[in-house]
N, C-alpha and C. Protein backbone atom coordinates (compact mmCIF):
# COMPACT_ATOMS: atom_id res chain seq x y z
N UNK A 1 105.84 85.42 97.50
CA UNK A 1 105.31 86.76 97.74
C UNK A 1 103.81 86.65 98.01
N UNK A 2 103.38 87.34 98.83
CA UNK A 2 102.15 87.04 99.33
C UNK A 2 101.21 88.24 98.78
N UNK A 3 100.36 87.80 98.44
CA UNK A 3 98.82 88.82 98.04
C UNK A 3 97.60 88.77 98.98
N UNK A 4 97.15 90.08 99.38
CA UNK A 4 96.17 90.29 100.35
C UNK A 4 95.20 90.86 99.42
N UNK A 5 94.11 90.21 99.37
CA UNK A 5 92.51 90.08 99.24
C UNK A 5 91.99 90.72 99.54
N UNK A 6 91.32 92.04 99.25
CA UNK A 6 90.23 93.10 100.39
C UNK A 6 88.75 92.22 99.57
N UNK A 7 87.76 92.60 100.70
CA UNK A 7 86.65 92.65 100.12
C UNK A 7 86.55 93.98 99.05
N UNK A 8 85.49 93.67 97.91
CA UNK A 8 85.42 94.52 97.13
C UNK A 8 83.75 95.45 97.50
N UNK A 9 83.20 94.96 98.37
CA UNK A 9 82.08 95.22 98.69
C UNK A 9 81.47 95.40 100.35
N UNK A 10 80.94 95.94 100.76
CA UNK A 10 80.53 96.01 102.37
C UNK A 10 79.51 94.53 102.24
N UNK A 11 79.70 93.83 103.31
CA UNK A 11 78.75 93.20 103.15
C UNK A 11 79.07 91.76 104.65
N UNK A 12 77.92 90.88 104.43
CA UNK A 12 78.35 89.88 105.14
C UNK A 12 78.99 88.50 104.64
N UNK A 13 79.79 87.80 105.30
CA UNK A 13 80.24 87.00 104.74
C UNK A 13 79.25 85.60 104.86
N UNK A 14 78.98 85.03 103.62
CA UNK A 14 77.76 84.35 103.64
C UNK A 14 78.59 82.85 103.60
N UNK A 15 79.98 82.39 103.09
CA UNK A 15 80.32 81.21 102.50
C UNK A 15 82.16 81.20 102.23
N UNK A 16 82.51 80.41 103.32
CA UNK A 16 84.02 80.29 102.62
C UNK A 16 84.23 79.22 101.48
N UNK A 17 84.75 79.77 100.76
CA UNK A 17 84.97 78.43 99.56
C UNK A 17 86.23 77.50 99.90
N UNK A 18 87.80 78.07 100.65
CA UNK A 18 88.83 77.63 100.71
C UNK A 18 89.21 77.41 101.79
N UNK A 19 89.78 76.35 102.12
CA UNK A 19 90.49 76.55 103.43
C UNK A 19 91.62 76.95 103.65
N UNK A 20 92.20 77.40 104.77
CA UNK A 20 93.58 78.00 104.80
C UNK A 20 94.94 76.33 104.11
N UNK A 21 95.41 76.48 103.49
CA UNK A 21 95.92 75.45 102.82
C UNK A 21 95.50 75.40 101.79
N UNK A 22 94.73 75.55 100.62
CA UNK A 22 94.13 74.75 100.04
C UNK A 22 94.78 75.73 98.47
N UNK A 23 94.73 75.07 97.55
CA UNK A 23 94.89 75.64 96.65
C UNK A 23 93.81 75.97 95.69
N UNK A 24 94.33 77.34 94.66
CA UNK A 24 93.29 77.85 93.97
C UNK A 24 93.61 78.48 92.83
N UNK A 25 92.81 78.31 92.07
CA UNK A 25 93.31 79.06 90.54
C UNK A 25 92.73 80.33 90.37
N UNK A 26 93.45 80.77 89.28
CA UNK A 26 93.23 82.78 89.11
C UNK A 26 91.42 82.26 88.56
N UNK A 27 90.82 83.50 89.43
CA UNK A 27 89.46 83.15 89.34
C UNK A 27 88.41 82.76 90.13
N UNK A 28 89.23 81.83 90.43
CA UNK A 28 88.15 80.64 91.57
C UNK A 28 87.69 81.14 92.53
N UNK A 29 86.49 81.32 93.05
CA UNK A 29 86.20 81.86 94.13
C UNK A 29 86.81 81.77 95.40
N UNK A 30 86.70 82.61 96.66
CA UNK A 30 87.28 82.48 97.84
C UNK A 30 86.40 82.23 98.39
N UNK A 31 85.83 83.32 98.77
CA UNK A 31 84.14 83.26 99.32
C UNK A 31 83.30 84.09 98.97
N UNK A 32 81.99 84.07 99.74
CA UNK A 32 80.75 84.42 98.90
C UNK A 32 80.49 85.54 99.71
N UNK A 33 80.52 86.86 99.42
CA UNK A 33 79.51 87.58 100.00
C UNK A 33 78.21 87.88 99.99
N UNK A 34 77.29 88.14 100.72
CA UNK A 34 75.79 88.48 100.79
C UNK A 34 75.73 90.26 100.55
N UNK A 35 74.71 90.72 100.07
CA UNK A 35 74.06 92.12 100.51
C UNK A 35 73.29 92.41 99.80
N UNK A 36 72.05 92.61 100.73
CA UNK A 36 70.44 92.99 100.67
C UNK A 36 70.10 91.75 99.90
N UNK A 37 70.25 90.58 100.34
CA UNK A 37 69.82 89.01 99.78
C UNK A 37 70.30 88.71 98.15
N UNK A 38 71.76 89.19 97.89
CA UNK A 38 72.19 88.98 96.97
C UNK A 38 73.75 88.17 97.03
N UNK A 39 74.00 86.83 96.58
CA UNK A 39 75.55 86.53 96.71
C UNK A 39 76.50 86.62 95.72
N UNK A 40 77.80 87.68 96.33
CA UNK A 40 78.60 88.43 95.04
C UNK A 40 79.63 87.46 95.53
N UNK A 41 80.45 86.50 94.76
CA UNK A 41 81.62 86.17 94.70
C UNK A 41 83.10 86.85 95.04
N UNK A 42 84.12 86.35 95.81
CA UNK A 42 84.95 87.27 95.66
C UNK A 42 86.29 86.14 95.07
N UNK A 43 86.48 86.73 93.70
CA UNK A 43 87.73 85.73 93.51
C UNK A 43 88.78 85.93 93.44
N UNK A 44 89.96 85.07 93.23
CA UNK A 44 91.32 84.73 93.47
C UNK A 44 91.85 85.81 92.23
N UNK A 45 92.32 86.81 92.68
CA UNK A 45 93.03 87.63 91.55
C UNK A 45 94.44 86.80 90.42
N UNK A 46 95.14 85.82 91.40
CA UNK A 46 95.92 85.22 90.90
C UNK A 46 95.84 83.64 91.55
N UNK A 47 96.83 83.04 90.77
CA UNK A 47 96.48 81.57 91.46
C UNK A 47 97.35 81.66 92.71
N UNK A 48 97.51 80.74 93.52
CA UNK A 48 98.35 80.40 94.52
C UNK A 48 97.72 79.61 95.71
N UNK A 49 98.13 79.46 97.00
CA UNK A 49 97.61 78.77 98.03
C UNK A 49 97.13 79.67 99.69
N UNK A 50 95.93 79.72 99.98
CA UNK A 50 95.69 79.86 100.72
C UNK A 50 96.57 80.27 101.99
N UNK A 51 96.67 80.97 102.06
CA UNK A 51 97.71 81.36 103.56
C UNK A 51 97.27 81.67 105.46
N UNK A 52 96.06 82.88 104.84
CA UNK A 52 95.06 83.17 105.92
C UNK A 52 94.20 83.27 105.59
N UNK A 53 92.72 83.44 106.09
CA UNK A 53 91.57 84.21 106.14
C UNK A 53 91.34 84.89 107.07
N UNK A 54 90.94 85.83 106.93
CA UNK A 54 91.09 86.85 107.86
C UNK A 54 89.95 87.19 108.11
N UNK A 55 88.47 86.33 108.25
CA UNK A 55 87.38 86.80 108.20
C UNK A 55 86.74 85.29 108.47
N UNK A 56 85.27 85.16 109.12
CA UNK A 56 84.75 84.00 109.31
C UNK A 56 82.75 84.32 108.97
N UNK A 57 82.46 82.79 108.74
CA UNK A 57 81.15 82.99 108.25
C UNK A 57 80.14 84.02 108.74
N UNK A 58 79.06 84.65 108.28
CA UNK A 58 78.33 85.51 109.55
C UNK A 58 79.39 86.60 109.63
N UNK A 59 80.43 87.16 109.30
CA UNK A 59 80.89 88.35 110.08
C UNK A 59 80.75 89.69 108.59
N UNK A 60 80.38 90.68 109.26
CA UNK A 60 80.00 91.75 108.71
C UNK A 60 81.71 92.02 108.03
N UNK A 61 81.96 92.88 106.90
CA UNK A 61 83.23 92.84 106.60
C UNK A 61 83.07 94.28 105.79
N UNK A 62 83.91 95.08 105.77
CA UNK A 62 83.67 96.45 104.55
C UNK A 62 84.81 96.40 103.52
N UNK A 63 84.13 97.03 102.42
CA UNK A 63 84.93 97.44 101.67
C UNK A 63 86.16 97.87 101.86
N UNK A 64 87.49 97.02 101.31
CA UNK A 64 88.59 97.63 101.45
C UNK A 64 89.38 96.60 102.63
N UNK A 65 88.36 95.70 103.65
CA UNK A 65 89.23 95.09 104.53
C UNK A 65 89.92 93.73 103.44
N UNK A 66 91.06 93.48 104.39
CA UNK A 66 91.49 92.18 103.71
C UNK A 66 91.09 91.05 104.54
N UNK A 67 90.60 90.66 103.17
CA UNK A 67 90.10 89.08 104.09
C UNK A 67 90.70 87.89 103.85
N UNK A 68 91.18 87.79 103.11
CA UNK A 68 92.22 86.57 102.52
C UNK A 68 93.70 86.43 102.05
N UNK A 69 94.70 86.11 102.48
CA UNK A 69 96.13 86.21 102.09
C UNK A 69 96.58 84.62 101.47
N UNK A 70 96.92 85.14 99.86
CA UNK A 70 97.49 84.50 99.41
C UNK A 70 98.97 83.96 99.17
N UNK A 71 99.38 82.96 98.76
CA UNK A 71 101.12 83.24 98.37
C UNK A 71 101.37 82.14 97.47
């Protein structure tokens, strides 16, 4: 069963932590967001493996999009 990731924040994407494949534990960061020169973490609600990202370094992203699909 797959879990989709929104950002929790408007912001830019400053840092992927995972690659599509890769595995991750409940917690672990995905990637890093930036806003107004601050980096907010966005982490893995549950464990599982990387499926998509739906978002790339540099790209502006809002609240509510999904950026990462887990399973």
């Amino acid at each position: 069963m797959a879990t989709e990731i929104a950002a929790h924040i408007t912001g830019t994407v400053w840092k992927i932590e995972k690659a599509v494949g890769g595995l991750v534990a409940e917690g672990e960061p995905l990637l890093i967001l930036e806003l107004m020169e601050r980096e907010v973490p966005l982490e893995a609600p549950v464990a599982g493996r990387e499926r998509e990202v739906g978002c790339k370094a540099s790209q502006e992203v809002a609240e509510g999009d999904i950026v990462v699909v887990l399973e």
